[in-house]
Protein backbone atom coordinates (compact mmCIF):
# COMPACT_ATOMS: atom_id res chain seq x y z
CA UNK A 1 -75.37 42.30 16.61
CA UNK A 2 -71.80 42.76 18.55
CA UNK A 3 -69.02 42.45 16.19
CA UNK A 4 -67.36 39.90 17.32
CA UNK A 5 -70.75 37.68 16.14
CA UNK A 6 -70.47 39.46 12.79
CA UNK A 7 -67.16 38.45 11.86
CA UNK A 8 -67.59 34.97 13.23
CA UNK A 9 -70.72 34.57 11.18
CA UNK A 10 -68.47 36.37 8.08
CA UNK A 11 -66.23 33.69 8.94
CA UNK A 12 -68.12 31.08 8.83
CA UNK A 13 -70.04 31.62 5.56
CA UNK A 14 -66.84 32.30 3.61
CA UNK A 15 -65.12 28.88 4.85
CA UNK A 16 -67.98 27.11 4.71
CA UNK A 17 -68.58 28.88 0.73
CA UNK A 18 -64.80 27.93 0.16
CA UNK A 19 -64.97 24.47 0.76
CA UNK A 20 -68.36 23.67 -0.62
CA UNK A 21 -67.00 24.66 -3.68
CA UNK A 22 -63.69 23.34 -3.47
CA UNK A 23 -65.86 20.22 -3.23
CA UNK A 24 -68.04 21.05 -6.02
CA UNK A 25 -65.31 21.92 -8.22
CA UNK A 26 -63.45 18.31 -7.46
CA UNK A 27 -66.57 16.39 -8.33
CA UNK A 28 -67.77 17.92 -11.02
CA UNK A 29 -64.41 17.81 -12.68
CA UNK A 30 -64.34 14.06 -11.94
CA UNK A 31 -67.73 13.14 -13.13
CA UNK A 32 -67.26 15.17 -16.64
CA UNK A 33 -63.88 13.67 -17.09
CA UNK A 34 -65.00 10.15 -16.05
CA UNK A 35 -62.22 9.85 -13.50
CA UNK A 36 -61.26 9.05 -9.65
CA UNK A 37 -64.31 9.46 -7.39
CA UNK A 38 -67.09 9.03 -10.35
CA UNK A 39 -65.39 5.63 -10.97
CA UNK A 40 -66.95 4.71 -7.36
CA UNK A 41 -70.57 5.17 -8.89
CA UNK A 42 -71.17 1.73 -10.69
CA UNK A 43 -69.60 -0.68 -7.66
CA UNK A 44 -71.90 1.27 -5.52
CA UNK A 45 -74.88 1.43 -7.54
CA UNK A 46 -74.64 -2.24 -7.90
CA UNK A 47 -74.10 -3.29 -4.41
CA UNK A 48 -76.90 -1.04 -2.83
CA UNK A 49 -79.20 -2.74 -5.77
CA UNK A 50 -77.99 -6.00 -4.70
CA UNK A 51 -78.71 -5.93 -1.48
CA UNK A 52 -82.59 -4.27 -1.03
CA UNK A 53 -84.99 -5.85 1.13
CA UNK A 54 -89.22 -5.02 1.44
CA UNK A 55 -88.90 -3.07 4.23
CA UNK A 56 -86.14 -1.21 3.99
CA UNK A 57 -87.43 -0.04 0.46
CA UNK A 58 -90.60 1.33 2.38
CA UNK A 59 -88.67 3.31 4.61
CA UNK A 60 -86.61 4.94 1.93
CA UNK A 61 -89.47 5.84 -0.20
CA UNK A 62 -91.01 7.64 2.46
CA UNK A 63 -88.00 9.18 3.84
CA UNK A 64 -87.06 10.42 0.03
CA UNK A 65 -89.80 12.95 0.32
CA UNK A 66 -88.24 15.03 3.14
CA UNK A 67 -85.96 16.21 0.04
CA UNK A 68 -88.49 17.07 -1.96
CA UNK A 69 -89.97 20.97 -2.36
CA UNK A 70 -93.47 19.82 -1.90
CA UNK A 71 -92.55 18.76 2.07
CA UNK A 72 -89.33 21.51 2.40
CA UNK A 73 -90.94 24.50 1.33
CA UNK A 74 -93.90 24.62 3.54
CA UNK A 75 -91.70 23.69 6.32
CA UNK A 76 -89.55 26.63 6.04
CA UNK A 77 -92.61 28.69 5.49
CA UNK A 78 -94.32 27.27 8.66
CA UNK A 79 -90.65 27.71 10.47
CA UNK A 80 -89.77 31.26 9.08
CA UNK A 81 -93.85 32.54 11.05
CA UNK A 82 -93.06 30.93 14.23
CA UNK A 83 -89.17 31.07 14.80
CA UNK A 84 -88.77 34.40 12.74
CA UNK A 85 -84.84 36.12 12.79
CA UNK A 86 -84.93 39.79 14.49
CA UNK A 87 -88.55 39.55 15.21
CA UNK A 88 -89.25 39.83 11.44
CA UNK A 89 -91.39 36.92 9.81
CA UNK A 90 -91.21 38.87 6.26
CA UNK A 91 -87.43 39.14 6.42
CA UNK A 92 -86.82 35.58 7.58
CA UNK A 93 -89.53 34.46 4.79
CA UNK A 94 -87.12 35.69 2.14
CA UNK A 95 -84.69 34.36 4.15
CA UNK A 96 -85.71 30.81 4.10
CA UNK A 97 -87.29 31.27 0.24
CA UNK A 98 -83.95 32.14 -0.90
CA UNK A 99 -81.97 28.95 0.57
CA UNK A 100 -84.86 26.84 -0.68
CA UNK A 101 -85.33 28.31 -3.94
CA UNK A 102 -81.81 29.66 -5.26
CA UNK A 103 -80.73 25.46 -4.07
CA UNK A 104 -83.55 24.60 -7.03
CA UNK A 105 -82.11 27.32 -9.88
CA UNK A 106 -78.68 25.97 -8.72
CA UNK A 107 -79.43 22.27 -8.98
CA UNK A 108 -81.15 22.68 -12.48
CA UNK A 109 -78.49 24.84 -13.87
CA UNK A 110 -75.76 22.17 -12.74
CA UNK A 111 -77.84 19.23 -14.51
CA UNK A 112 -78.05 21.30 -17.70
CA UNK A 113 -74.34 22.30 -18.09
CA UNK A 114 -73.82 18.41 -17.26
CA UNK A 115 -76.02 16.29 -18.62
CA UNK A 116 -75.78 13.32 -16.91
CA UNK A 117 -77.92 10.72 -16.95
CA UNK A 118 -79.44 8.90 -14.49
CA UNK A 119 -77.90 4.87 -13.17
CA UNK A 120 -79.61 2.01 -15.03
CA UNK A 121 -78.59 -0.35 -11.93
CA UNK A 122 -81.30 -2.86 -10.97
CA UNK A 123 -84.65 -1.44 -10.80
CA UNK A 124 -85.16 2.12 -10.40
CA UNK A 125 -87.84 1.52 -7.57
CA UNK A 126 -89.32 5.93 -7.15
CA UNK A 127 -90.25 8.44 -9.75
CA UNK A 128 -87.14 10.72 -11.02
CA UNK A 129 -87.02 12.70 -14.08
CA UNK A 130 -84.58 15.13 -15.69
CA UNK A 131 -80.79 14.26 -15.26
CA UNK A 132 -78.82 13.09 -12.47
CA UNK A 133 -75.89 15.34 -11.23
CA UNK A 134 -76.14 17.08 -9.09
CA UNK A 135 -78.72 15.49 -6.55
CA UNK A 136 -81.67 18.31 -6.15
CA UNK A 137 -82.91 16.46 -3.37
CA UNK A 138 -79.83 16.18 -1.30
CA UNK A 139 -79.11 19.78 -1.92
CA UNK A 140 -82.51 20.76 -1.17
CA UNK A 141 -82.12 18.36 2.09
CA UNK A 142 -78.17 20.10 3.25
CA UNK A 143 -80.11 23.69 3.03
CA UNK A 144 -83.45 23.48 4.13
CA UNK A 145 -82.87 21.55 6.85
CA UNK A 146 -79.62 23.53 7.67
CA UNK A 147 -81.68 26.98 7.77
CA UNK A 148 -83.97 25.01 9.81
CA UNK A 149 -81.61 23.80 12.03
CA UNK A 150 -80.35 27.50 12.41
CA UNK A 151 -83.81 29.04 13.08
CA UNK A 152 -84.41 26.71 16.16
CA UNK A 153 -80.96 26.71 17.43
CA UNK A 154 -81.44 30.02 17.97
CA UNK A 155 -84.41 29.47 20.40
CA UNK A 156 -82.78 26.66 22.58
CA UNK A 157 -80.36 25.97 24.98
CA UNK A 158 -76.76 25.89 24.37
CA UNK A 159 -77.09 21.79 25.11
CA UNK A 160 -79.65 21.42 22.66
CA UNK A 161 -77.84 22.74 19.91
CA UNK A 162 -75.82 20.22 18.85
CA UNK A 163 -78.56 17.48 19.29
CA UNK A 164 -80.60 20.20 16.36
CA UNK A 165 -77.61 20.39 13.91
CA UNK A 166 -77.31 16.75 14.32
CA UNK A 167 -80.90 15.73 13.89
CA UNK A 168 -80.77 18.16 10.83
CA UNK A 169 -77.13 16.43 9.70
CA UNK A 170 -79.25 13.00 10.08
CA UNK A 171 -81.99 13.70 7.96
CA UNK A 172 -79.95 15.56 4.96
CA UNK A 173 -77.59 12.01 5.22
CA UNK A 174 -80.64 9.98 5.42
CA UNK A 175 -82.09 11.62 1.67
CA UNK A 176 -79.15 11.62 -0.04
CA UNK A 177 -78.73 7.97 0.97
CA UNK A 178 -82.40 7.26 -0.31
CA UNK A 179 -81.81 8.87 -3.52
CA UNK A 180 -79.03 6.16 -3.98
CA UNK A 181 -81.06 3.12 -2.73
CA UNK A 182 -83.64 3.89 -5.03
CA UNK A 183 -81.17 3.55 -7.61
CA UNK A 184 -82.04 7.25 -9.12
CA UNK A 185 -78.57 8.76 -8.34
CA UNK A 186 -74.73 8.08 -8.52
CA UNK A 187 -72.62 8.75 -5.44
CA UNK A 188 -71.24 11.85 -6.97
CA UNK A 189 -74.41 12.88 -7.39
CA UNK A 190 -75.70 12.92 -3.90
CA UNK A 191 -72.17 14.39 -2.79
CA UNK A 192 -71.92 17.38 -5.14
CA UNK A 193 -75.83 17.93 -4.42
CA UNK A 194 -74.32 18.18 -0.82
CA UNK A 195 -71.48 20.25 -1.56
CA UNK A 196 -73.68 22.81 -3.28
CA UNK A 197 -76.38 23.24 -0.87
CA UNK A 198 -74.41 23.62 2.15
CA UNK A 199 -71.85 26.47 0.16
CA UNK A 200 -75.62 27.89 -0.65
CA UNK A 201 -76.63 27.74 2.54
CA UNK A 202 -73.78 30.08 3.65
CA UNK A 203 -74.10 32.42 1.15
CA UNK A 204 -77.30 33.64 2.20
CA UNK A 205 -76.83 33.45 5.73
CA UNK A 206 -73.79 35.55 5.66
CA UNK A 207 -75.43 37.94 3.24
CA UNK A 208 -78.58 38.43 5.34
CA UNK A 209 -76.30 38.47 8.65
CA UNK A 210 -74.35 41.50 7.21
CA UNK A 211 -77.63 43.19 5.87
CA UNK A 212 -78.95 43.19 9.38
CA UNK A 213 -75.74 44.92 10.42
CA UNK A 214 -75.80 47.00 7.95
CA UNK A 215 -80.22 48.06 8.32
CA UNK A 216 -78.40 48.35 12.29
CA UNK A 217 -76.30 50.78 11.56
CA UNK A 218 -78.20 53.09 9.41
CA UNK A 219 -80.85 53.11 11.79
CA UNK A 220 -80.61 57.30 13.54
CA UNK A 221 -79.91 57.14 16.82
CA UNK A 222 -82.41 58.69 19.11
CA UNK A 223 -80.76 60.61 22.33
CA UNK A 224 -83.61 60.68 25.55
């Protein structure tokens, strides 16, 4: 990889690492103090509750399982065989095992040092269990589908790129917003679970970007 793609990859994992937990940091701080943005939860809780309808409800039950493990995880695994990083389906495996799975450990660590339960707004109308903040669903939405995003980007066009990252932008925003009209998370919630699976996201990208480099470079070189 040229350098100049190193360092904007570098670049891009440390500013997008910086501000995901810049975010993190401001929300989390809110919701365990009980001030500013958490006191947004209840008004939205209850107008989202208040204004449901029978079909709508479908759609967001259904689309709530495109942030769950059971659908992401086999996704990645089916994406990581046939759109595999530097011709190597093992290393973009671990690749794609890490965002998905180091997003879970995060999210469960995050509800345990919080402890936050879950809205009792309206009816609760899908199965949730566990505490609330942060959202493991958005967060397991913002990175899987933003490794996915990157894995087929890299195998189109330079006009089809946007058109992935913004079908991949769609469905993450579409989750996070079914997690809150099914009245199982707070705002805060869905935005920290956001905030912490994008700054994942970009962790592990820039780490396996500079391990490539690095495998690169140790590699002899072989004079013909």
């Amino acid at each position: 990889m040229p350098d100049r793609a190193l360092r904007g990859w570098l670049a891009f994992g440390a500013g997008a690492t910086l501000v995901g937990l810049w975010v993190l940091a401001g929300i989390t701080d809110d919701v365990v103090a009980h001030e500013e943005l958490s006191s947004t939860d209840p008004p939205v809780a209850s107008w989202l509750a208040d204004h449901r309808t029978p079909w709508l409800t479908r759609c967001m039950q259904a689309v709530t399982w495109l942030g769950s493990g059971w659908i992401t995880v086999p996704l990645l695994v089916l994406a990581a065989l046939l759109l595999p990083l530097w011709r190597n389906r093992r290393r973009t495996l671990a690749l794609v095992l890490a965002v998905s799975m180091g997003s879970a450990l995060l999210v469960t660590i995050g509800k345990l040092l919080t402890v936050r339960p879950r809205p009792v707004v309206g009816e609760v109308l899908t199965t949730a269990t566990g505490y609330a903040f942060p959202s493991g669903h958005s967060a397991q939405a913002a990175a899987a589908y933003g490794v996915l995003a990157l894995l087929v980007s890299l195998r189109v066009g330079r006009a089809a790129k946007p058109l992935v990252w913004l079908a991949a932008t769609a469905v993450a925003l579409l989750v996070g917003f079914s997690r809150l009209y099914l009245g199982v998370h707070w705002l805060t919630d869905v935005l920290a679970g956001y905030a912490l699976g994008v700054c994942w996201l970009a962790v592990v990208v820039a780490a396996a970007v500079v391990h490539d480099r690095l495998r690169a470079a140790s590699r002899p070189r072989v004079n013909v």
